[in-house]
C-alpha atoms as a PDB file:
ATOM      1  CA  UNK A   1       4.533 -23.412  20.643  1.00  0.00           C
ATOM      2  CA  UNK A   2       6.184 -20.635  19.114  1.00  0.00           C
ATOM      3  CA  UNK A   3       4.383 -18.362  16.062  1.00  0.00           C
ATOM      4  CA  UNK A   4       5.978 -19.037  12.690  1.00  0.00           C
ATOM      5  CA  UNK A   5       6.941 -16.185  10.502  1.00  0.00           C
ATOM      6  CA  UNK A   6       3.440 -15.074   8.232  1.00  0.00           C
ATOM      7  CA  UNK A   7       5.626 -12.105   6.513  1.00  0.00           C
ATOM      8  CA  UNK A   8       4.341 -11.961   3.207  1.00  0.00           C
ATOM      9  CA  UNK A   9       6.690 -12.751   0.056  1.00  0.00           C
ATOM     10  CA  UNK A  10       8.029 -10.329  -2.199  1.00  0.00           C
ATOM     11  CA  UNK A  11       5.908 -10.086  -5.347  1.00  0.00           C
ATOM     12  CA  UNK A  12       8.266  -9.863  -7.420  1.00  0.00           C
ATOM     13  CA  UNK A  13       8.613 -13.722  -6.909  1.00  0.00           C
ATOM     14  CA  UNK A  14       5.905 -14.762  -7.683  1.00  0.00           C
ATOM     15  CA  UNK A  15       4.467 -12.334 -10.493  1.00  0.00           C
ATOM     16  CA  UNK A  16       5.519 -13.302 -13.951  1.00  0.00           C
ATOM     17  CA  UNK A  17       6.321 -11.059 -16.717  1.00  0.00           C
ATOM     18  CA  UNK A  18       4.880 -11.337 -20.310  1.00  0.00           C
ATOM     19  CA  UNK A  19       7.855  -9.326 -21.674  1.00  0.00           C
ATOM     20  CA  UNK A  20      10.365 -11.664 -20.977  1.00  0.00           C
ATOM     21  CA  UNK A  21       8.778 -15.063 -21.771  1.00  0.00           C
ATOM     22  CA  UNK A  22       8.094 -14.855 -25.833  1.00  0.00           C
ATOM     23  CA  UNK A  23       5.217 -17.200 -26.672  1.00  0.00           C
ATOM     24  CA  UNK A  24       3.336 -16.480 -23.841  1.00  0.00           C
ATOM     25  CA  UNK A  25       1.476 -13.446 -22.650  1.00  0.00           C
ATOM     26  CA  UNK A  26      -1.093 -11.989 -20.166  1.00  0.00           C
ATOM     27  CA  UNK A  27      -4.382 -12.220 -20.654  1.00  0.00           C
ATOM     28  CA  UNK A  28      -6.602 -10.284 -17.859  1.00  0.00           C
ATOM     29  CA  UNK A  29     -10.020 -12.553 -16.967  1.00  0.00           C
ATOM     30  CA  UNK A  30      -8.451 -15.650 -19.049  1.00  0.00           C
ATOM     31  CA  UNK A  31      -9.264 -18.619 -16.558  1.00  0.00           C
ATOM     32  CA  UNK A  32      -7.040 -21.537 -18.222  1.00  0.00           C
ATOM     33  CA  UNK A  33      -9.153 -24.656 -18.749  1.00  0.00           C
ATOM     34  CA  UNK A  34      -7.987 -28.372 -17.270  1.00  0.00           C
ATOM     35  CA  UNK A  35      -5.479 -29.941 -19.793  1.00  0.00           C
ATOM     36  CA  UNK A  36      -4.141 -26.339 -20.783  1.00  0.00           C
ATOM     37  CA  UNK A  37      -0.339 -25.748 -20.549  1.00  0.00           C
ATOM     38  CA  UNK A  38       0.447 -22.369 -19.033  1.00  0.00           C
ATOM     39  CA  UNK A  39       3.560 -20.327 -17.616  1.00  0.00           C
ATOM     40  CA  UNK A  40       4.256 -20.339 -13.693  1.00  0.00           C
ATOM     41  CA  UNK A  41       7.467 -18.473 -11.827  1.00  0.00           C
ATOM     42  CA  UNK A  42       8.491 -22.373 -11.590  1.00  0.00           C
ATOM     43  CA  UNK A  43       7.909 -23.163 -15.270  1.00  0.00           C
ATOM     44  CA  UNK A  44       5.794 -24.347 -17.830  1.00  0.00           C
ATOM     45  CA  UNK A  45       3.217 -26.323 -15.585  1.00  0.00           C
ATOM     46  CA  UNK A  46      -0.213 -28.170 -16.886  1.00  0.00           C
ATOM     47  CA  UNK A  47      -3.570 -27.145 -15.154  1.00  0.00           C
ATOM     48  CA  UNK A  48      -4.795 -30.102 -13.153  1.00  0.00           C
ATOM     49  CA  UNK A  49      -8.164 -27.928 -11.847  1.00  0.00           C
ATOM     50  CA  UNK A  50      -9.541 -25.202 -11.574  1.00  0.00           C
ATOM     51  CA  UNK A  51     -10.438 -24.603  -8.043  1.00  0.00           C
ATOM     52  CA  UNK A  52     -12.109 -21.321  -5.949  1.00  0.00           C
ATOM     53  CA  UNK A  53     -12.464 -18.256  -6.826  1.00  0.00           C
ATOM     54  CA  UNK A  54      -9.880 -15.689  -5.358  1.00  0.00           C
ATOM     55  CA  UNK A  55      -9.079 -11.764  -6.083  1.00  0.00           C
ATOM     56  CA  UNK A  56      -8.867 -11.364  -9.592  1.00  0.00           C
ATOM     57  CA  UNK A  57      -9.482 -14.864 -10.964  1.00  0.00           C
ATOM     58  CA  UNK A  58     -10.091 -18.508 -10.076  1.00  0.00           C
ATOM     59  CA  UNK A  59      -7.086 -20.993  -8.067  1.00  0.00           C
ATOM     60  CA  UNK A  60      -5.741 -23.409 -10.275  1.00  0.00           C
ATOM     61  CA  UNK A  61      -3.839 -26.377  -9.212  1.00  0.00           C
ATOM     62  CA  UNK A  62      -0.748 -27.058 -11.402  1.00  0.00           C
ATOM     63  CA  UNK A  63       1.499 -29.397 -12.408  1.00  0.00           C
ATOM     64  CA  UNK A  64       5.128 -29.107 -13.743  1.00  0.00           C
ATOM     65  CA  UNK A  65       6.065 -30.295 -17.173  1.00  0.00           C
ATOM     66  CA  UNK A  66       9.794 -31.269 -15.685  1.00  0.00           C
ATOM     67  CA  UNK A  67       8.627 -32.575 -12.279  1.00  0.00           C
ATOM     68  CA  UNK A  68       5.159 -34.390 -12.103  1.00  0.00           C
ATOM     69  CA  UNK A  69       4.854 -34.637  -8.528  1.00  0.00           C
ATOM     70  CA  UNK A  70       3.710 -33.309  -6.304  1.00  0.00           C
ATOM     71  CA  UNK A  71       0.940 -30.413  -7.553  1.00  0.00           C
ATOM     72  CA  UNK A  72       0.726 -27.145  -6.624  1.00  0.00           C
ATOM     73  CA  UNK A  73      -1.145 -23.854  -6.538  1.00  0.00           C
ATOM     74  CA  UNK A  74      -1.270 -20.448  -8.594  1.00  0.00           C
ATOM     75  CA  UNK A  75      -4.204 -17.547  -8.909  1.00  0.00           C
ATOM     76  CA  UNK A  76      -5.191 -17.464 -12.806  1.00  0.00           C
ATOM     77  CA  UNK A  77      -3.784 -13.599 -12.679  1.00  0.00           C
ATOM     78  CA  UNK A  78      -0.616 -15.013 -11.750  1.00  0.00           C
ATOM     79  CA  UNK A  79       0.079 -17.126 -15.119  1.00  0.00           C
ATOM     80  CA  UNK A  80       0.610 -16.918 -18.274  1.00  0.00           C
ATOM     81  CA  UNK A  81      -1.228 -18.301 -21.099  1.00  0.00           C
ATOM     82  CA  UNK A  82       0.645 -19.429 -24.767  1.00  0.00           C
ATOM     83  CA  UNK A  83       0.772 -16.803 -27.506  1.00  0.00           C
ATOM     84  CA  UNK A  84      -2.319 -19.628 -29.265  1.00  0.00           C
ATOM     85  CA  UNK A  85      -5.283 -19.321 -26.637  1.00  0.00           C
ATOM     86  CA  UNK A  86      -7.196 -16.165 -26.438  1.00  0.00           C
END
């Protein structure tokens, strides 16, 4: 069986800026708590759990606010939290 491609994927998509997203922002060591509604690359997504640890922060499993189904993953570090929650 032939390998699959494991190149990595740019960063740039799937690191989100605070700058251009007002009402949310970065916060460095924030793990979001179940229920919480945070930024994604994807969109506004709700955290579903809060999983591992992993380089810089914890694995959360997400949810979309426009599509429900089906779940899927972000790092904490790689989120962004509303302009509200400290």
């Amino acid at each position: 069986m032939a390998s699959q491609n494991t190149s990595r994927v740019p960063a740039e998509t799937v690191r989100i800026a605070s700058t251009t997203h007002s009402g949310y922002h970065a916060v460095q060591d924030y793990i979001p708590q179940v229920g919480e509604w945070v930024l994604t690359t994807e969109g506004v997504a709700e955290v579903i759990r809060v999983l591992t640890r992993v380089t810089g922060g914890r694995l959360l499993e997400l949810r979309l606010e426009k599509r429900p189904k089906p779940p899927f993953f972000a790092a904490s570090h790689n989120v962004l939290i509303k302009d509200d929650v400290d």
